[in-house]
C-alpha atoms as a PDB file:
ATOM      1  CA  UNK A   1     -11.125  13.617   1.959  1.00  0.00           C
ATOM      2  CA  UNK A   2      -9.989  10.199   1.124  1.00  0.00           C
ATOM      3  CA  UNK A   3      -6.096   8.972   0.988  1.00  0.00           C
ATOM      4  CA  UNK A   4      -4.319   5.736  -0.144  1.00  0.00           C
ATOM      5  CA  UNK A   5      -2.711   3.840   2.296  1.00  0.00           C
ATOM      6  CA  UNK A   6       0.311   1.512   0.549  1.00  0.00           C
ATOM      7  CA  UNK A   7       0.731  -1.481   2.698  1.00  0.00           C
ATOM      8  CA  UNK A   8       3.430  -3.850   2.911  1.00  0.00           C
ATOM      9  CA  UNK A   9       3.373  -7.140   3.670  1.00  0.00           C
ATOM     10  CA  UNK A  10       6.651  -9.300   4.805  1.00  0.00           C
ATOM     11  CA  UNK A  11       5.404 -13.112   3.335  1.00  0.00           C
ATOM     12  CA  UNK A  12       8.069 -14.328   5.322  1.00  0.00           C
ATOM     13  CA  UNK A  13       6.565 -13.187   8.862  1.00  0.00           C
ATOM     14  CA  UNK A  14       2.539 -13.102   7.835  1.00  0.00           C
ATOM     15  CA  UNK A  15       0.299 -11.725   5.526  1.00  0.00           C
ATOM     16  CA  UNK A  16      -1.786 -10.754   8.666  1.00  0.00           C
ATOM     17  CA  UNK A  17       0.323  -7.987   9.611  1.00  0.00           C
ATOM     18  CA  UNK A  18       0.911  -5.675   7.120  1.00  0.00           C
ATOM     19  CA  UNK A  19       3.119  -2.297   7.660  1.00  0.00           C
ATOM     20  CA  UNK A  20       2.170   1.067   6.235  1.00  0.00           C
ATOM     21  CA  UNK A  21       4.824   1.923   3.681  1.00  0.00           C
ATOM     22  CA  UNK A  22       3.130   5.157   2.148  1.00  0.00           C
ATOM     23  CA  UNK A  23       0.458   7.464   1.872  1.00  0.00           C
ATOM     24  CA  UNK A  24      -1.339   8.838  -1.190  1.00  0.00           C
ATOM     25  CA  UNK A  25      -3.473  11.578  -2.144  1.00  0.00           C
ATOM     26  CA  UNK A  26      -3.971  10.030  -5.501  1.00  0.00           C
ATOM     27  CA  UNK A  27      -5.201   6.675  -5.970  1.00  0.00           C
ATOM     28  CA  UNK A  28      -3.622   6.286  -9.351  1.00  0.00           C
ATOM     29  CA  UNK A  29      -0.007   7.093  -7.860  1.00  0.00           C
ATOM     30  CA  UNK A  30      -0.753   4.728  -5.367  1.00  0.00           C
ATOM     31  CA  UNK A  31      -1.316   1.815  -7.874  1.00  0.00           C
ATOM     32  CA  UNK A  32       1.531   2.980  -9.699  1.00  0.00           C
ATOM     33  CA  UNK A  33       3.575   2.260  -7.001  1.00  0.00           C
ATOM     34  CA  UNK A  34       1.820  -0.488  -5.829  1.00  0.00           C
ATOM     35  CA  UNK A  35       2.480  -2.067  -9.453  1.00  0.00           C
ATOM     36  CA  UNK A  36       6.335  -1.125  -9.449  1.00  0.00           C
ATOM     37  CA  UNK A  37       6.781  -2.607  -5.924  1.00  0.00           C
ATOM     38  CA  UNK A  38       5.104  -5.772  -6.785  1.00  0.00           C
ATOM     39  CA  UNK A  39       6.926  -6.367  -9.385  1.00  0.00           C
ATOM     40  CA  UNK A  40      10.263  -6.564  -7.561  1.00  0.00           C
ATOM     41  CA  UNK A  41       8.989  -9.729  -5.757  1.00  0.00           C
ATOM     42  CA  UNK A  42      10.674  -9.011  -2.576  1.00  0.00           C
ATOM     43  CA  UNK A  43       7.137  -8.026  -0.482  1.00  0.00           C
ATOM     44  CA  UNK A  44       3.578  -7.967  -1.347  1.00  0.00           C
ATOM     45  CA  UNK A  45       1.898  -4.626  -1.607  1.00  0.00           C
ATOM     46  CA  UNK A  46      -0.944  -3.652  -1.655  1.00  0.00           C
ATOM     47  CA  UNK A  47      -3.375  -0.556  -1.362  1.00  0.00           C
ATOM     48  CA  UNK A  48      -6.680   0.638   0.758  1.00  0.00           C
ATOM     49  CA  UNK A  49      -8.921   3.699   0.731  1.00  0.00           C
ATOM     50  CA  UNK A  50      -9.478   5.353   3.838  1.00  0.00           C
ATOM     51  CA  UNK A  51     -11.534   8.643   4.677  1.00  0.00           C
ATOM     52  CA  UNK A  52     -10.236  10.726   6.944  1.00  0.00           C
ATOM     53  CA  UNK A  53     -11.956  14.249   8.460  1.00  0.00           C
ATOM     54  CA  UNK A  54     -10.562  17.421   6.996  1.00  0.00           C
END
């Protein structure tokens, strides 16, 4: 099983330390997001597969 992990990352502090902000089943909902987010400008998001064990 694979989920999408939305990250944040606070360009004031570093990009090197990113913050989980949300967790997808569905990659395409997490690029939605990801897309919507961005757009605002405030942080920098961005999005990674991971597998996990069922």
């Amino acid at each position: 099983m694979k989920v999408y992990i939305l990250y944040e990352h606070d360009l004031l502090v570093s990009a090197w330390t990113p913050t989980v902000h949300s967790i997808f089943l569905n990659q395409q909902v997490a690029i939605k997001e990801m897309e919507r987010l961005n757009a605002k400008g405030e942080y920098r998001y961005s999005v990674i597969e991971k597998s996990v064990i069922k």
